[in-house]
N, C-alpha and C. Protein backbone atom coordinates (compact mmCIF):
# COMPACT_ATOMS: atom_id res chain seq x y z
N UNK A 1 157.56 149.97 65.47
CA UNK A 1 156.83 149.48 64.30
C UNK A 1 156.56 147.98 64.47
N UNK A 2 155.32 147.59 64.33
CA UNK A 2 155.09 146.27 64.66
C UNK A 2 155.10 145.48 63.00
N UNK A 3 155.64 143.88 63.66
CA UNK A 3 156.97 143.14 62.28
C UNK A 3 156.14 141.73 62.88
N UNK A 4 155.03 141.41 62.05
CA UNK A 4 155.07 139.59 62.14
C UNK A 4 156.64 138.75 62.32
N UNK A 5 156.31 137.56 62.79
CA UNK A 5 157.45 136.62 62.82
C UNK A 5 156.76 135.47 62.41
N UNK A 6 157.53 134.77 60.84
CA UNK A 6 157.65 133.81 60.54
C UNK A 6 159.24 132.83 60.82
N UNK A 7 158.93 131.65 61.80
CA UNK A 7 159.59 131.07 62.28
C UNK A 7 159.76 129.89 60.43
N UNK A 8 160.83 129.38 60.33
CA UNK A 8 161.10 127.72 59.39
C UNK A 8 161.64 126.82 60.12
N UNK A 9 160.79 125.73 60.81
CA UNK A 9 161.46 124.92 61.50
C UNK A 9 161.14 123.47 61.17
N UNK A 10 161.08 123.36 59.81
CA UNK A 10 160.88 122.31 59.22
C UNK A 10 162.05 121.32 58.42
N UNK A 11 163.32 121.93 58.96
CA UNK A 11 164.23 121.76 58.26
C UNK A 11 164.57 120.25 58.66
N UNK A 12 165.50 119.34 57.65
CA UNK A 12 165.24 117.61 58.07
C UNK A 12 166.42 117.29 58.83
N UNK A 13 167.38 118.16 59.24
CA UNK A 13 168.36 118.08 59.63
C UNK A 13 169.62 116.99 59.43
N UNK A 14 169.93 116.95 58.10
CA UNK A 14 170.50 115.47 57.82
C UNK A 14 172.02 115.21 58.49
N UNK A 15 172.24 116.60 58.50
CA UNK A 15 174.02 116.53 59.31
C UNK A 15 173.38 116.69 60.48
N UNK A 16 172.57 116.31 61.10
CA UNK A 16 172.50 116.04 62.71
C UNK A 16 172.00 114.72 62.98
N UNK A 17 171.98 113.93 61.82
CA UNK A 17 170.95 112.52 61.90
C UNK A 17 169.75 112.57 62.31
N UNK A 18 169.21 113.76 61.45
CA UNK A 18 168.25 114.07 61.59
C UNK A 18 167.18 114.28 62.75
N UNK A 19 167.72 115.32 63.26
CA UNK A 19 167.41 115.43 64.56
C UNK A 19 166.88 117.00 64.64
N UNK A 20 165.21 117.29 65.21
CA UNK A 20 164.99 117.99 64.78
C UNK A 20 165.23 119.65 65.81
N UNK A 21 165.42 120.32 64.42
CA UNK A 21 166.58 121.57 64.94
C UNK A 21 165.77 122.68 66.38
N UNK A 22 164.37 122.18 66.15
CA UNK A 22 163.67 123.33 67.00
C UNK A 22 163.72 123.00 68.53
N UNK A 23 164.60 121.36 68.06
CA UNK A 23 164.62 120.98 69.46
C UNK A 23 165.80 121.34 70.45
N UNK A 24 166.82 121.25 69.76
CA UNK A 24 167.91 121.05 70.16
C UNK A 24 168.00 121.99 71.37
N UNK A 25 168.75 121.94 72.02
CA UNK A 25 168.83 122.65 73.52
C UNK A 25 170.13 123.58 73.53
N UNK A 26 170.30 124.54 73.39
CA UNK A 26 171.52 125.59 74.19
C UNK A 26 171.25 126.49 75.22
N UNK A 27 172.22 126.24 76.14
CA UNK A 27 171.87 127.02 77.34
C UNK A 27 170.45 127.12 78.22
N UNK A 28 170.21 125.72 77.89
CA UNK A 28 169.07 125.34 78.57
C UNK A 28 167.86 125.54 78.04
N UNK A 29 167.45 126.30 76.80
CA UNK A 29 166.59 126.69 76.27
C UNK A 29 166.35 125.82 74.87
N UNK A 30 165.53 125.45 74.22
CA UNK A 30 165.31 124.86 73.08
C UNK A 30 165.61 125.99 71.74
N UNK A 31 165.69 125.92 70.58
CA UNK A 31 166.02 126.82 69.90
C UNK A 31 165.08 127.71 69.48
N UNK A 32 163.92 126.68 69.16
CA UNK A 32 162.27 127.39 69.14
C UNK A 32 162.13 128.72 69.95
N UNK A 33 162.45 128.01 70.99
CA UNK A 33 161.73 128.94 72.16
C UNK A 33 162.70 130.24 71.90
N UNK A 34 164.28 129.88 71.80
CA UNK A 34 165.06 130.97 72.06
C UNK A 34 164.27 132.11 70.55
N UNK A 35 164.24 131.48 69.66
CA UNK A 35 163.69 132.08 68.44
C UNK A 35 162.56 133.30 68.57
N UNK A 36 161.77 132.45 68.93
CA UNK A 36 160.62 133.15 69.69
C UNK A 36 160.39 134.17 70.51
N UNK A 37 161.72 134.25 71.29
CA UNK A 37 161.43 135.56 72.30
C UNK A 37 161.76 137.02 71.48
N UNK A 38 161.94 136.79 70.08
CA UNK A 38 162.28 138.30 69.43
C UNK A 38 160.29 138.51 69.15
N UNK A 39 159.37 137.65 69.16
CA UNK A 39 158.12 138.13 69.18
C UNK A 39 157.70 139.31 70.11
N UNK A 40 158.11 139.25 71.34
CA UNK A 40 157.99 140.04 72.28
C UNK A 40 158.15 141.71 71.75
N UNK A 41 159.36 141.50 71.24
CA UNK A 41 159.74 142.91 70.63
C UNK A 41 159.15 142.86 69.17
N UNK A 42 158.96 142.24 68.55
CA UNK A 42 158.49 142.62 66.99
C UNK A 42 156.80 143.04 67.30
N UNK A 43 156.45 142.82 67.90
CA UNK A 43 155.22 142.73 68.74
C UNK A 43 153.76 142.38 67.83
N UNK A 44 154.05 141.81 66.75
CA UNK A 44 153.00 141.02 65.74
C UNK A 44 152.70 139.82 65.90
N UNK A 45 151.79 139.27 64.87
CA UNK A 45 151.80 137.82 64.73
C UNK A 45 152.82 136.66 64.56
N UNK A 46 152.49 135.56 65.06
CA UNK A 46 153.99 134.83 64.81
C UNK A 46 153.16 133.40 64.45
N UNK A 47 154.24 132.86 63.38
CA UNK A 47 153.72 131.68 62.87
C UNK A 47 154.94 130.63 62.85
N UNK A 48 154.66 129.10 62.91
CA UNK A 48 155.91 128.39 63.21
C UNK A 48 155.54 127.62 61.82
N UNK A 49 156.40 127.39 60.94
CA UNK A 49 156.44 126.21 59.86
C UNK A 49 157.34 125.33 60.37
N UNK A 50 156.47 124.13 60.99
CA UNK A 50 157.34 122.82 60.91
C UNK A 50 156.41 122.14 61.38
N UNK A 51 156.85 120.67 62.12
CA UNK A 51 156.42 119.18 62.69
C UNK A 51 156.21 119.30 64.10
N UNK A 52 157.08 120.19 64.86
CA UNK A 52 156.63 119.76 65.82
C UNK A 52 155.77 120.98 66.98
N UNK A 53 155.76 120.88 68.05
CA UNK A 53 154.58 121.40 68.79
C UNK A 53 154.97 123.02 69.19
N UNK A 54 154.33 123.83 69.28
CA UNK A 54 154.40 124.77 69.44
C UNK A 54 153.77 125.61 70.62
N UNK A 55 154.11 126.63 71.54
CA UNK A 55 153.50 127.27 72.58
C UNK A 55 151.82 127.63 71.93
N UNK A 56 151.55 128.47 73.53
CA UNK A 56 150.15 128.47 73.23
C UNK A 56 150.08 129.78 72.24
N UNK A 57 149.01 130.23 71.72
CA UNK A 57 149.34 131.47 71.03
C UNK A 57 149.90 131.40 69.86
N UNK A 58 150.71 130.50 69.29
CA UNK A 58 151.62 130.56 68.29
C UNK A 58 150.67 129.63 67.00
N UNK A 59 150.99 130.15 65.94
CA UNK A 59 149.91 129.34 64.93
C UNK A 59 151.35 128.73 64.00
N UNK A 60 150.78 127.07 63.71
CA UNK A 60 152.01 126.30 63.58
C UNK A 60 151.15 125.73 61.60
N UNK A 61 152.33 126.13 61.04
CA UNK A 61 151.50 125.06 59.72
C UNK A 61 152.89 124.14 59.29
N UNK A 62 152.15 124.02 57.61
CA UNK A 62 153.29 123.07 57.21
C UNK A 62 152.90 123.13 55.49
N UNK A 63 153.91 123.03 54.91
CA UNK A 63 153.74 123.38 53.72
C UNK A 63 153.02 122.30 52.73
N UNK A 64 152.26 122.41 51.97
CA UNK A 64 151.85 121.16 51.16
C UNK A 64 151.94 121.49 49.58
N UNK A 65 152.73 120.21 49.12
CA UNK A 65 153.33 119.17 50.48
C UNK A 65 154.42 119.83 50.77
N UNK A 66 154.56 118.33 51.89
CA UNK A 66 155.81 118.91 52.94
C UNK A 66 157.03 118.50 52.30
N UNK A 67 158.31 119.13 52.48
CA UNK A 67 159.81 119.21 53.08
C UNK A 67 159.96 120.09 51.54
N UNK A 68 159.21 120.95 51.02
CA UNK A 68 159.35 121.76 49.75
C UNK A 68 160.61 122.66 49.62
N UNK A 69 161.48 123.19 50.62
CA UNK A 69 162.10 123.71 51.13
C UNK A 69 161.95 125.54 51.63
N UNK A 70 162.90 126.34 51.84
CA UNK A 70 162.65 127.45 52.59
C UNK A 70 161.82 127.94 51.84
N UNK A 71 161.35 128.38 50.54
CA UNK A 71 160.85 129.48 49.61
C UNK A 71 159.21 129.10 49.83
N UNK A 72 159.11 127.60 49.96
CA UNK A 72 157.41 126.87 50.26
C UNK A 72 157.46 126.59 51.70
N UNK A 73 158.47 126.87 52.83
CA UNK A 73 157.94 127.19 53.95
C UNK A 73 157.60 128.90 53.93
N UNK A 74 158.12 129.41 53.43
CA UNK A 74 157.56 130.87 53.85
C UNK A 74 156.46 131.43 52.96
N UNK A 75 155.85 130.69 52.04
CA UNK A 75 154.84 131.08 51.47
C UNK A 75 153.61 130.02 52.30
N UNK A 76 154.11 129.00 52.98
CA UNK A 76 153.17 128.63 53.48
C UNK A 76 152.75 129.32 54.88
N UNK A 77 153.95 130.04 55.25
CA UNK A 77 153.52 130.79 56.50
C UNK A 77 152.70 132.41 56.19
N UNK A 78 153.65 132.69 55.66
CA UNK A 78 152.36 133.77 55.06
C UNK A 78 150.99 133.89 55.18
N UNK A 79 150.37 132.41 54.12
CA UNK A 79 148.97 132.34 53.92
C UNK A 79 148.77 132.02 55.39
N UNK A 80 149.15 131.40 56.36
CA UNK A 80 148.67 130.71 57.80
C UNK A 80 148.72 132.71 58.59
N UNK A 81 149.39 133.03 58.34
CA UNK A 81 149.27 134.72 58.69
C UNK A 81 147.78 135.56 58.22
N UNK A 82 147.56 135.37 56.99
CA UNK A 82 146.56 135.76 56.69
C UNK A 82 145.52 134.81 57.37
N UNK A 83 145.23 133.63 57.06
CA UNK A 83 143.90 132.77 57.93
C UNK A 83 143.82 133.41 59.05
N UNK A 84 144.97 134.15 60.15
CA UNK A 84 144.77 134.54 61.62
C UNK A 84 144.48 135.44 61.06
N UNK A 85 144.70 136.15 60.21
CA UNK A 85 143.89 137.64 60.29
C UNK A 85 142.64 138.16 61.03
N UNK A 86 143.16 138.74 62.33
CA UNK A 86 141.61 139.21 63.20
C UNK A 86 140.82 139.78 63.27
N UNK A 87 140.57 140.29 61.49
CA UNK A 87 139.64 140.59 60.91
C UNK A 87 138.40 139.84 61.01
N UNK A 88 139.02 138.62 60.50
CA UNK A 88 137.67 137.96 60.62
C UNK A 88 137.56 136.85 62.00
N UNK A 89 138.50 137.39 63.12
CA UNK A 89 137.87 136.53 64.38
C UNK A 89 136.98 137.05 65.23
N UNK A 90 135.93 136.37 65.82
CA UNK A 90 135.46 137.26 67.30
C UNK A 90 136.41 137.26 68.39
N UNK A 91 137.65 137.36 68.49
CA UNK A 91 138.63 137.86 69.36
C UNK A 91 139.28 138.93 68.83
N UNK A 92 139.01 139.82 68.05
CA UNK A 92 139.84 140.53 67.22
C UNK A 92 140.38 141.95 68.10
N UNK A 93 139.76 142.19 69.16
CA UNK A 93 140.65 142.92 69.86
C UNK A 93 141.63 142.52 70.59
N UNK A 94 141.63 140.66 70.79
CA UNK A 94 142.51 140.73 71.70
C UNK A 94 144.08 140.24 70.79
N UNK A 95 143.77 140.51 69.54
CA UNK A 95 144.87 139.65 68.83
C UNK A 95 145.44 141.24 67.59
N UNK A 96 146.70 140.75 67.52
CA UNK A 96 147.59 142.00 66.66
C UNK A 96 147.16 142.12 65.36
N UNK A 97 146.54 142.95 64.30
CA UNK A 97 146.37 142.79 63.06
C UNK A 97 147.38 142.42 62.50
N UNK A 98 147.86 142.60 61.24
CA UNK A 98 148.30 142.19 59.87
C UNK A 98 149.26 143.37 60.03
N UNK A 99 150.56 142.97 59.64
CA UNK A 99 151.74 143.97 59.99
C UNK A 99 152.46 144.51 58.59
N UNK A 100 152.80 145.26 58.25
CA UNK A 100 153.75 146.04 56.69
C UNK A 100 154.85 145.26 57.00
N UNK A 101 155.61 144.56 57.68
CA UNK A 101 156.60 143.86 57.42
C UNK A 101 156.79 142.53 58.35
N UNK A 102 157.46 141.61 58.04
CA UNK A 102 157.70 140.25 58.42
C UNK A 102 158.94 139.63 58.66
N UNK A 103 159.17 139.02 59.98
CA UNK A 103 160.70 138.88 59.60
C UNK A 103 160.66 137.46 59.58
N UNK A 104 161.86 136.78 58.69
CA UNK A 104 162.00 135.39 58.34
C UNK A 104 163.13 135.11 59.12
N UNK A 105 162.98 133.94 59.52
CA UNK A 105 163.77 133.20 60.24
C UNK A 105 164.09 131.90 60.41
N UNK A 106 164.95 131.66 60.24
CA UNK A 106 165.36 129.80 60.43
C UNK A 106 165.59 129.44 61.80
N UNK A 107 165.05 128.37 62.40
CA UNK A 107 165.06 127.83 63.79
C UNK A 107 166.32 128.05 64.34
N UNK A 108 167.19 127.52 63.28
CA UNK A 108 168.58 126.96 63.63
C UNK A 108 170.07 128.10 64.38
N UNK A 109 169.64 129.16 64.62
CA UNK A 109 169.71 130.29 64.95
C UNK A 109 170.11 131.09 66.25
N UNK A 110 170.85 130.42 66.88
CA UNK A 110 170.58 130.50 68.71
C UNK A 110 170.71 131.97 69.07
N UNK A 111 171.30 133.06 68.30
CA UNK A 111 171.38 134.22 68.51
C UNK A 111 170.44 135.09 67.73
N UNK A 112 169.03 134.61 66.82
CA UNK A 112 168.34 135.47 65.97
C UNK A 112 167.67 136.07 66.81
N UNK A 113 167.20 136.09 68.03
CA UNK A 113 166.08 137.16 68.62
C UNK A 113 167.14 138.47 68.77
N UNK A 114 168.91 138.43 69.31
CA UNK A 114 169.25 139.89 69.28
C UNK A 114 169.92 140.74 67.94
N UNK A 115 169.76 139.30 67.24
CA UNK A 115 170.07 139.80 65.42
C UNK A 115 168.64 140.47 65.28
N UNK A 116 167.81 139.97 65.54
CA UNK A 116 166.18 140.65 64.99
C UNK A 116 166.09 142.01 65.56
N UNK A 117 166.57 142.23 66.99
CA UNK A 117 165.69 143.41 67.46
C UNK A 117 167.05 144.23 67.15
N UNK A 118 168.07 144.18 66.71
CA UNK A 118 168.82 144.64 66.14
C UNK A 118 168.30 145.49 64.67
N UNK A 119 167.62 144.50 64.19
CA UNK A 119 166.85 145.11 62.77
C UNK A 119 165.97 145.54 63.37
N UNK A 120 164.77 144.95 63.94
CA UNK A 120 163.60 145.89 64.53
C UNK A 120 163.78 147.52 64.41
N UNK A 121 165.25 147.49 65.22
CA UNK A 121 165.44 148.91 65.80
C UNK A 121 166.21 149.70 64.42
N UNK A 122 166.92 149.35 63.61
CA UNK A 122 167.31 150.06 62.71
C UNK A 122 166.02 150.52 61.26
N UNK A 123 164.83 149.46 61.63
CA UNK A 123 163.35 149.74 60.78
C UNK A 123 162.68 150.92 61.15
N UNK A 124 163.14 151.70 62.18
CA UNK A 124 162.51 153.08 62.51
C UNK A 124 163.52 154.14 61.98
N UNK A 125 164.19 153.99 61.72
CA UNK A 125 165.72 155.08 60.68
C UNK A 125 165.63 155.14 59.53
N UNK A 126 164.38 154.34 58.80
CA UNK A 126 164.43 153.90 57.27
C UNK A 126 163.78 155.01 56.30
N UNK A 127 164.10 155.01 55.06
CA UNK A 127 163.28 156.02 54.57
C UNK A 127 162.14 155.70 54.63
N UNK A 128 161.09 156.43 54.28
CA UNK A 128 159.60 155.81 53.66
C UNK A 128 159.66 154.64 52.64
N UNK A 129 160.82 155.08 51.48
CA UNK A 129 160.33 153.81 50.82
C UNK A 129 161.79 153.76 50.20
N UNK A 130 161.93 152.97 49.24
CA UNK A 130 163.17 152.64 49.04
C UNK A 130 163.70 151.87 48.92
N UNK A 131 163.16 150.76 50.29
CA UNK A 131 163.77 149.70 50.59
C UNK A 131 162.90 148.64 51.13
N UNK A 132 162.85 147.74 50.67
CA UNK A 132 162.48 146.06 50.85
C UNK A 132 162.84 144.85 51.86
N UNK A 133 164.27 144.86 52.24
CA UNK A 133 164.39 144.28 53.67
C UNK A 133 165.59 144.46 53.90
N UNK A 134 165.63 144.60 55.42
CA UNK A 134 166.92 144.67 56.24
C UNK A 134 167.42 143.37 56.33
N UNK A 135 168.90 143.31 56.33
CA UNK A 135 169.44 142.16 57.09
C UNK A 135 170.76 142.60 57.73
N UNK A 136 171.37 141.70 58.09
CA UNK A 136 172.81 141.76 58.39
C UNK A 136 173.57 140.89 57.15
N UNK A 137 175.16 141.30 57.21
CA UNK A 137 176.00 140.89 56.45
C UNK A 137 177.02 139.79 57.04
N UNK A 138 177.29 138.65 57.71
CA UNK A 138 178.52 137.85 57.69
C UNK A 138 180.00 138.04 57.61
N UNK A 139 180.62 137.92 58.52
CA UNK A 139 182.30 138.18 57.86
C UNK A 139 182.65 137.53 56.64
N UNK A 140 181.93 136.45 55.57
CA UNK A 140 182.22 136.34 54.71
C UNK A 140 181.71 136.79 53.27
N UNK A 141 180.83 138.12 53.76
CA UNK A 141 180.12 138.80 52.53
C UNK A 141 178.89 138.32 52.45
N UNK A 142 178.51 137.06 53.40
CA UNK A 142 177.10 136.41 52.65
C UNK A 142 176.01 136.94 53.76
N UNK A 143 174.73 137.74 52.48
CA UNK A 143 173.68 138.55 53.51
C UNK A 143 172.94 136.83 53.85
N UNK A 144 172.25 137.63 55.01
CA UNK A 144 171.36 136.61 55.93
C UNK A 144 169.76 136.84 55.23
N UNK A 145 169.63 135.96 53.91
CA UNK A 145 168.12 135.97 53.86
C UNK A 145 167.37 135.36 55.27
N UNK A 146 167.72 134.21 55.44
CA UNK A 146 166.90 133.57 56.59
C UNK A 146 167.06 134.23 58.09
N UNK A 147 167.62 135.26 58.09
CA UNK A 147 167.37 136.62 59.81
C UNK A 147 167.49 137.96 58.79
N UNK A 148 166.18 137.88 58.28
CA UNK A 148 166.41 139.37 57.82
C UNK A 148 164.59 139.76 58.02
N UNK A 149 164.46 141.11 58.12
CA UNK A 149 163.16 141.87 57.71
C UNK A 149 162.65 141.76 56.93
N UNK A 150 161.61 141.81 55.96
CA UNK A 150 160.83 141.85 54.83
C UNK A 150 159.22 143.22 54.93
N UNK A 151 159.17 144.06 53.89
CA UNK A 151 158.37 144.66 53.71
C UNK A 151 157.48 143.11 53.12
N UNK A 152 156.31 143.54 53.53
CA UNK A 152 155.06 142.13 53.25
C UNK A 152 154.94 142.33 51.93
N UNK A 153 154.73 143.72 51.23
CA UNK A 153 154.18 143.40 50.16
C UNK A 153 155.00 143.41 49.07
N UNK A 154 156.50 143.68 49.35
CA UNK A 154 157.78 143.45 48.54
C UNK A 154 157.60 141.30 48.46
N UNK A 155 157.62 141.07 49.49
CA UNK A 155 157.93 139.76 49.74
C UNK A 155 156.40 139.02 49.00
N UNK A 156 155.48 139.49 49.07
CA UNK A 156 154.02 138.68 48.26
C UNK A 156 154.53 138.46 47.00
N UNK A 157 154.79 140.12 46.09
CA UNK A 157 155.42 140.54 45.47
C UNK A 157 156.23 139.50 44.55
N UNK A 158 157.42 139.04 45.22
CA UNK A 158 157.96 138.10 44.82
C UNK A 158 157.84 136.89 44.43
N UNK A 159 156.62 135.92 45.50
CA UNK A 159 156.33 134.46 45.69
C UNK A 159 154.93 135.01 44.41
N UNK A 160 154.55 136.11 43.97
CA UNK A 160 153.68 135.57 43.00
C UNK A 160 154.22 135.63 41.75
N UNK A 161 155.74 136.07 42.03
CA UNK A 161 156.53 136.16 40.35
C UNK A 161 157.08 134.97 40.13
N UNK A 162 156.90 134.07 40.91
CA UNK A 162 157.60 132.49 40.94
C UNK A 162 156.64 131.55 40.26
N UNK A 163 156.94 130.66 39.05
CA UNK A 163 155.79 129.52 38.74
C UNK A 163 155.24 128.66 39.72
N UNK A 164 156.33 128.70 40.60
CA UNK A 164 155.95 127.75 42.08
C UNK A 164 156.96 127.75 43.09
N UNK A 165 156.42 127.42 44.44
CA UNK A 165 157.23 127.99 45.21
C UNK A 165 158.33 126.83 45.69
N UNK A 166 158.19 125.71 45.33
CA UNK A 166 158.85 124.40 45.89
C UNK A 166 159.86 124.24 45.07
N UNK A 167 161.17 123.73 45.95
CA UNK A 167 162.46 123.84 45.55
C UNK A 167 162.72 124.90 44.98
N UNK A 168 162.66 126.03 45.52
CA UNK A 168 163.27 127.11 44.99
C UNK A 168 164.06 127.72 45.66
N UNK A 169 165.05 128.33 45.77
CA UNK A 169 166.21 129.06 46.50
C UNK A 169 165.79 130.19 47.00
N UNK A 170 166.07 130.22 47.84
CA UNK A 170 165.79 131.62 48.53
C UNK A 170 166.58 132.84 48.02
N UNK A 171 168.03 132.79 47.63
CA UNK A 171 168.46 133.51 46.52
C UNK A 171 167.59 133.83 45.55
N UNK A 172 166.82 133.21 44.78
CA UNK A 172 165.99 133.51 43.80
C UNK A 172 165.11 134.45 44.31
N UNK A 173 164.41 133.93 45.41
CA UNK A 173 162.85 134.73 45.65
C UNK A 173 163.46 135.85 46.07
N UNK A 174 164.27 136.33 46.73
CA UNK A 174 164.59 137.79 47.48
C UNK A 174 165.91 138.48 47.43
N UNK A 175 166.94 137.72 46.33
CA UNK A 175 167.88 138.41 45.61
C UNK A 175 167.82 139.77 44.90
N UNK A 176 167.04 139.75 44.56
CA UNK A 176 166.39 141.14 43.77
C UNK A 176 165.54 142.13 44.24
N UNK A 177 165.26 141.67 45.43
CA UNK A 177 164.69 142.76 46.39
C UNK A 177 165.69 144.33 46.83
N UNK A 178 165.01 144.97 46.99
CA UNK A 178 166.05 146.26 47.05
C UNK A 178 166.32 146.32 48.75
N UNK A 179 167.73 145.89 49.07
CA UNK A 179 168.30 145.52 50.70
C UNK A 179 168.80 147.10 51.51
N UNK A 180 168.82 146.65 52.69
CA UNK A 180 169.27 147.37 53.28
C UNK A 180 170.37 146.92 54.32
N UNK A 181 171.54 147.03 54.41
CA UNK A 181 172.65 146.34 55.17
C UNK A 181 172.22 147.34 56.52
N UNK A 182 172.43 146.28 58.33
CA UNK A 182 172.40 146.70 59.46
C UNK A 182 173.80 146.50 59.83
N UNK A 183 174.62 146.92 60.01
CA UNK A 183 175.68 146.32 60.73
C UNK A 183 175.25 145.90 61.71
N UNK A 184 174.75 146.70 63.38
CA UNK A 184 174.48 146.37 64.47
C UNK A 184 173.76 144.74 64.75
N UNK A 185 174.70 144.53 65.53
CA UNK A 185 173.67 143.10 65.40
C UNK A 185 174.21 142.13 64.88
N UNK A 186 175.27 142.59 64.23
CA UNK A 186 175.53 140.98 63.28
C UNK A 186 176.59 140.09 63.88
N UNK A 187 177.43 140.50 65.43
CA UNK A 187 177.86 139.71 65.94
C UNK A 187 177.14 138.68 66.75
N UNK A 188 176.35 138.72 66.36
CA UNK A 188 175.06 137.14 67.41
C UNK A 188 174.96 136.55 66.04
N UNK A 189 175.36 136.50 64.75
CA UNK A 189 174.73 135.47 63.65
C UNK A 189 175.55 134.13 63.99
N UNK A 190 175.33 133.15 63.29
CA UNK A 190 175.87 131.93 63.38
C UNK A 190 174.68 131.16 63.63
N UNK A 191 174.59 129.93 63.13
CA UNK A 191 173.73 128.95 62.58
C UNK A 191 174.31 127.53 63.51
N UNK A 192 172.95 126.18 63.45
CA UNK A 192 173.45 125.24 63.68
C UNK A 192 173.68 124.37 62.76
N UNK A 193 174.29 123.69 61.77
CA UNK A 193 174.27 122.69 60.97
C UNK A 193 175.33 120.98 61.49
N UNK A 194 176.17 121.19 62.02
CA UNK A 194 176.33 120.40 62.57
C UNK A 194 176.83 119.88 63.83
N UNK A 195 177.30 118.62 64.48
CA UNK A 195 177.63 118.50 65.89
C UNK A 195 178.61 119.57 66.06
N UNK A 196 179.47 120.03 65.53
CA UNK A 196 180.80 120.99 65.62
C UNK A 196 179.97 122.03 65.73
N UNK A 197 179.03 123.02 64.94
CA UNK A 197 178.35 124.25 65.29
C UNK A 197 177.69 123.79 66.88
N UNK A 198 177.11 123.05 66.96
CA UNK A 198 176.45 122.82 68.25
C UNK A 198 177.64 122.97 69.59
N UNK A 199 178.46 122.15 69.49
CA UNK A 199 179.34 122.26 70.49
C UNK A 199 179.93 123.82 70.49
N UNK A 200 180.10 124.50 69.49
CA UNK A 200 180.93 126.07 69.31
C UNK A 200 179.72 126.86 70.23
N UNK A 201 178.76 126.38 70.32
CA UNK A 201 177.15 127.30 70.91
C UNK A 201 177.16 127.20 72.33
N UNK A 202 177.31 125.87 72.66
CA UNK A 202 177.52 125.28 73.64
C UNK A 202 178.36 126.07 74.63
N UNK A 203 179.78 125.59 73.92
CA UNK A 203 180.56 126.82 74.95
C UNK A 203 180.34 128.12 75.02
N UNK A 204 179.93 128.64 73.85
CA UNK A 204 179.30 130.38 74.04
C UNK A 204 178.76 130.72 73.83
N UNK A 205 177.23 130.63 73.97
CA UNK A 205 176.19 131.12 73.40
C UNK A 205 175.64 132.28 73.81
């Protein structure tokens, strides 16, 4: 089943002295990039929200205005999803249409491409309907909005029940969505937030 990828890599990184997260390097790879290779398998469109540069192929925006946080980066990626719509390009065979589901993701992430195709693969077991997005669960109970699946039109759904999308919690926008827990997969979660997560990556990523 083909799953757009919305990348958030706009984040200001203040516990890193602000240093930006898409850059950072583990295992030789930048985080972007590592992010990115779950496109391969989701096999849709992919969009990057942030500042800095992006591969070829990849359509990069930014929310306006900027640093709104996660809920106005992913509504700004969305609409940058629809503008590619290759409906209306003269390349439209060579580019993926518009996909029933989307997966969200935060840069910061060094293990989300085998958390993703982890979900990818549990999105073909699903009922018809029922359910709104996959994620994984944390050893401390807390689901992963930012590496989880999204049905598109559960997730529109939501950002048009909001007065606005800036500073809003991501708890808010997709708390109430009807979930689906993956186990598989959820030993690659873990995040970067500061020099201590970075060094823990470092040695094992």
């Amino acid at each position: 089943m083909t799953v757009d990828l919305l990348v958030l890599a706009g984040g200001r990184g203040e516990r890193l002295g602000g240093q930006d997260k898409a850059a950072i390097v583990v295992a030789g790879r930048t985080l972007l990039d590592r992010v990115l290779d779950a496109a391969q398998t989701l096999g849709g469109r992919t969009v990057v929200v942030g500042h800095g540069p992006v591969p070829a192929g990849v359509v990069r925006t930014l929310e306006d205005p900027p640093d709104g946080g996660p809920v106005a980066g992913i509504a700004a990626g969305l609409a940058a999803l629809d503008d590619a719509d290759p409906a209306s390009s003269d390349d439209a065979a060579a580019r993926p249409a518009a996909a029933d589901w989307v997966a969200v993701v935060a840069v910061d992430q060094p293990g989300a491409t085998p958390a993703l195709v982890a979900l990818h693969t549990a999105l073909g077991s699903l009922p018809t309907d029922g359910v709104d997005a996959l994620s994984h669960v944390d050893g401390t109970g807390h689901r992963q909005w930012l590496l989880a699946l999204y049905r598109r039109a559960a997730l529109d759904a939501a950002l048009a029940a909001l007065p606005e999308a800036r500073d809003v919690s991501v708890r808010r926008l997709v708390g109430p969505l009807r979930w689906h827990e993956v186990p598989s997969g959820a030993d690659h979660l873990g995040d970067i937030d500061t020099w201590g997560d970075l060094e823990r990556w470092q040695r094992d990523p």
